[in-house]
C-alpha atoms as a PDB file:
ATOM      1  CA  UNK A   1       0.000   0.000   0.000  1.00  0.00           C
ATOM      2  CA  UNK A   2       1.300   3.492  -0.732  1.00  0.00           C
ATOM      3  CA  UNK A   3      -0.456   6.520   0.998  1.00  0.00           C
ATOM      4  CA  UNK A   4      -0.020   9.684  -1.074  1.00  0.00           C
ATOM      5  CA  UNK A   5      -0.923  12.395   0.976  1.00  0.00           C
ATOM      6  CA  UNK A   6      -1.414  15.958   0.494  1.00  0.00           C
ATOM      7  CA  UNK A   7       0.987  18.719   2.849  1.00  0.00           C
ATOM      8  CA  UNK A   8      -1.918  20.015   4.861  1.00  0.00           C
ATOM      9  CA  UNK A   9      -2.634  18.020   7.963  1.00  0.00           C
ATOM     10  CA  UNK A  10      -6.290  17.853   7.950  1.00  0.00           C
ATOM     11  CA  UNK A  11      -5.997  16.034   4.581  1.00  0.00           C
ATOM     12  CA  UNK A  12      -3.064  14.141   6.664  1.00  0.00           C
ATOM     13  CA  UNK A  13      -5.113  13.147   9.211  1.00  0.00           C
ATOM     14  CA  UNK A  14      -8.254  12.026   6.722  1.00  0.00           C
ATOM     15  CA  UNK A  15      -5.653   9.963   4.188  1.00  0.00           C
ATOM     16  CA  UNK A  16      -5.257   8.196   8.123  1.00  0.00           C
ATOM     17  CA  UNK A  17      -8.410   7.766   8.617  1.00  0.00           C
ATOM     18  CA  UNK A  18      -9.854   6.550   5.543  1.00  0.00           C
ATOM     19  CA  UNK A  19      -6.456   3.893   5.889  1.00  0.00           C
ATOM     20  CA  UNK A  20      -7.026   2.887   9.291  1.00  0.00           C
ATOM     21  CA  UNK A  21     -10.960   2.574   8.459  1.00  0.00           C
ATOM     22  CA  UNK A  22     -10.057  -0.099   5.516  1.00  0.00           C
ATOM     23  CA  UNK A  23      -7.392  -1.949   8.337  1.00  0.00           C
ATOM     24  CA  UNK A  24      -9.872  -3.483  11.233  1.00  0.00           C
ATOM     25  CA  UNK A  25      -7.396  -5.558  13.302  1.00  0.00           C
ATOM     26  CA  UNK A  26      -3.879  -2.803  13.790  1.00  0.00           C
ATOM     27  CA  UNK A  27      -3.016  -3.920  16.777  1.00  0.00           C
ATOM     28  CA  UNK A  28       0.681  -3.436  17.911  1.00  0.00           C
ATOM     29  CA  UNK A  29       2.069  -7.576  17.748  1.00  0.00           C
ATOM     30  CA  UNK A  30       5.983  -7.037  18.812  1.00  0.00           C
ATOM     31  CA  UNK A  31       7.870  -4.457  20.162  1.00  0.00           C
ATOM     32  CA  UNK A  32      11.367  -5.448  19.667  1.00  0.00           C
ATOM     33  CA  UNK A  33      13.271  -2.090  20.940  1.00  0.00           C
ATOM     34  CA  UNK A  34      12.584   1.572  20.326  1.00  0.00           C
ATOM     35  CA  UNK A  35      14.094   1.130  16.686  1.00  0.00           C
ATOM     36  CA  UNK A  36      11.317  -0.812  15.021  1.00  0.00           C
ATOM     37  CA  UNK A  37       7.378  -1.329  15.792  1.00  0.00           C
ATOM     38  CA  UNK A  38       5.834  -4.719  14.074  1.00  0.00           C
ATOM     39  CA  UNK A  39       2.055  -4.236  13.461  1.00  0.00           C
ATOM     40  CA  UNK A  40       0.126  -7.144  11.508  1.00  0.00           C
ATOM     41  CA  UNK A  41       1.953  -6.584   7.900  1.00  0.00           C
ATOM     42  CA  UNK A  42       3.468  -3.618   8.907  1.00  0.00           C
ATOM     43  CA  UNK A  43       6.877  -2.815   9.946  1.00  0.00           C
ATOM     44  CA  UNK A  44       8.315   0.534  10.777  1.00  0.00           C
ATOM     45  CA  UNK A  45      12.165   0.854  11.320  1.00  0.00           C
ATOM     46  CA  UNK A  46      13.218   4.035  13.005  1.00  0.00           C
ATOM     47  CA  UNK A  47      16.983   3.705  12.194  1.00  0.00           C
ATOM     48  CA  UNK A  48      15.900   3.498   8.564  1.00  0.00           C
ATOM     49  CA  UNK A  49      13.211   5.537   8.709  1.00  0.00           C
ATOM     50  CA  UNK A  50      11.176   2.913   6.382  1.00  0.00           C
ATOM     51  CA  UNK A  51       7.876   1.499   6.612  1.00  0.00           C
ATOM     52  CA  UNK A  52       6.949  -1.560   4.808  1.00  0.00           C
ATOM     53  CA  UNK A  53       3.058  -3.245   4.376  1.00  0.00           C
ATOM     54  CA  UNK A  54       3.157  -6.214   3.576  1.00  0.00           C
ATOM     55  CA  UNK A  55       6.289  -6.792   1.788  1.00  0.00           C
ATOM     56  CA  UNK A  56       6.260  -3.960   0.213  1.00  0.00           C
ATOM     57  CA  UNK A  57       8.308  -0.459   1.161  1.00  0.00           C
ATOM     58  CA  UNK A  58       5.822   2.326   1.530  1.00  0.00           C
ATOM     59  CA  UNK A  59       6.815   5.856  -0.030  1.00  0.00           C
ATOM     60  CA  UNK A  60       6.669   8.616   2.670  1.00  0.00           C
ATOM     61  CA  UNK A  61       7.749  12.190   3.303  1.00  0.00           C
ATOM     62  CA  UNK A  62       9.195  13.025   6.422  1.00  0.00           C
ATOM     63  CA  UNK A  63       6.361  14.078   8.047  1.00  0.00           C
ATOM     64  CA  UNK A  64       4.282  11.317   7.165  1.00  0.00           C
ATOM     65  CA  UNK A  65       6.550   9.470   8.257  1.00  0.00           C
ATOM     66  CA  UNK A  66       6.899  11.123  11.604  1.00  0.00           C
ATOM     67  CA  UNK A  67       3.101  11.482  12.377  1.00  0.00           C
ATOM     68  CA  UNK A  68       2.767   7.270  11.429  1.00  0.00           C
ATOM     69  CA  UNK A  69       5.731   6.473  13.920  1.00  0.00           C
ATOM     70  CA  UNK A  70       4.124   8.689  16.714  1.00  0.00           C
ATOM     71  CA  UNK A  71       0.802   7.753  16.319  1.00  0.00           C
ATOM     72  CA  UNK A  72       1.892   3.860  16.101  1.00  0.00           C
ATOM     73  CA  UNK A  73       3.864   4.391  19.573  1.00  0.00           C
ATOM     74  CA  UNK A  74       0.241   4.707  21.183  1.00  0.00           C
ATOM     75  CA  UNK A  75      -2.194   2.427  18.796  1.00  0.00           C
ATOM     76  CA  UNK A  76      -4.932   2.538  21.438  1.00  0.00           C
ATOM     77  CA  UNK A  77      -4.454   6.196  22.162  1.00  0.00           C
ATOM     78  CA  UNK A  78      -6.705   9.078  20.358  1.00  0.00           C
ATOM     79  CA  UNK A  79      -5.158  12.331  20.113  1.00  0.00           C
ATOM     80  CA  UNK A  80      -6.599  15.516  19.418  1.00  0.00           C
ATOM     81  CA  UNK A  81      -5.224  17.845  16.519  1.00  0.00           C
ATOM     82  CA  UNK A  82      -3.165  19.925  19.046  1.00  0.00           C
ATOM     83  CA  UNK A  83      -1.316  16.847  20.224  1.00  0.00           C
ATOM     84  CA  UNK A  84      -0.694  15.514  16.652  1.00  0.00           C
END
């Protein structure tokens, strides 16, 4: 899967939605260390900055990137826009 998302962050945070709407079961499986989070087919490596779904690498700017990594640290966590 490969997100293409626009700069703003509302349309940010509704690309999210819409992805996590489609995903039913992302529920964090294995935390190995603070370098990489293991969610059911997905895999995000800090050190490499990289996320992967299922197999495949997932293009991301930085702050994509940034807002999936900090929102995956806390899956069962809801944060308002201020926090994000």
């Amino acid at each position: 899967m490969i997100l293409t998302i626009s700069d703003s962050e509302e349309g940010i945070l509704n690309k999210i939605k819409s992805v996590l709407a489609c995903e039913s079961t992302l529920e964090v499986m294995e935390i190995t260390n603070s370098e990489k989070l293991t969610f059911q087919g997905l895999e995000i490596d800090q050190l490499q900055r990289s996320v992967i779904k299922d197999g495949k690498v997932v293009e991301l700017t930085r702050h994509e990137y940034d807002l999936l990594f900090y929102l995956a640290l806390s899956p069962n966590r809801v944060f308002t826009k201020e926090q994000i």
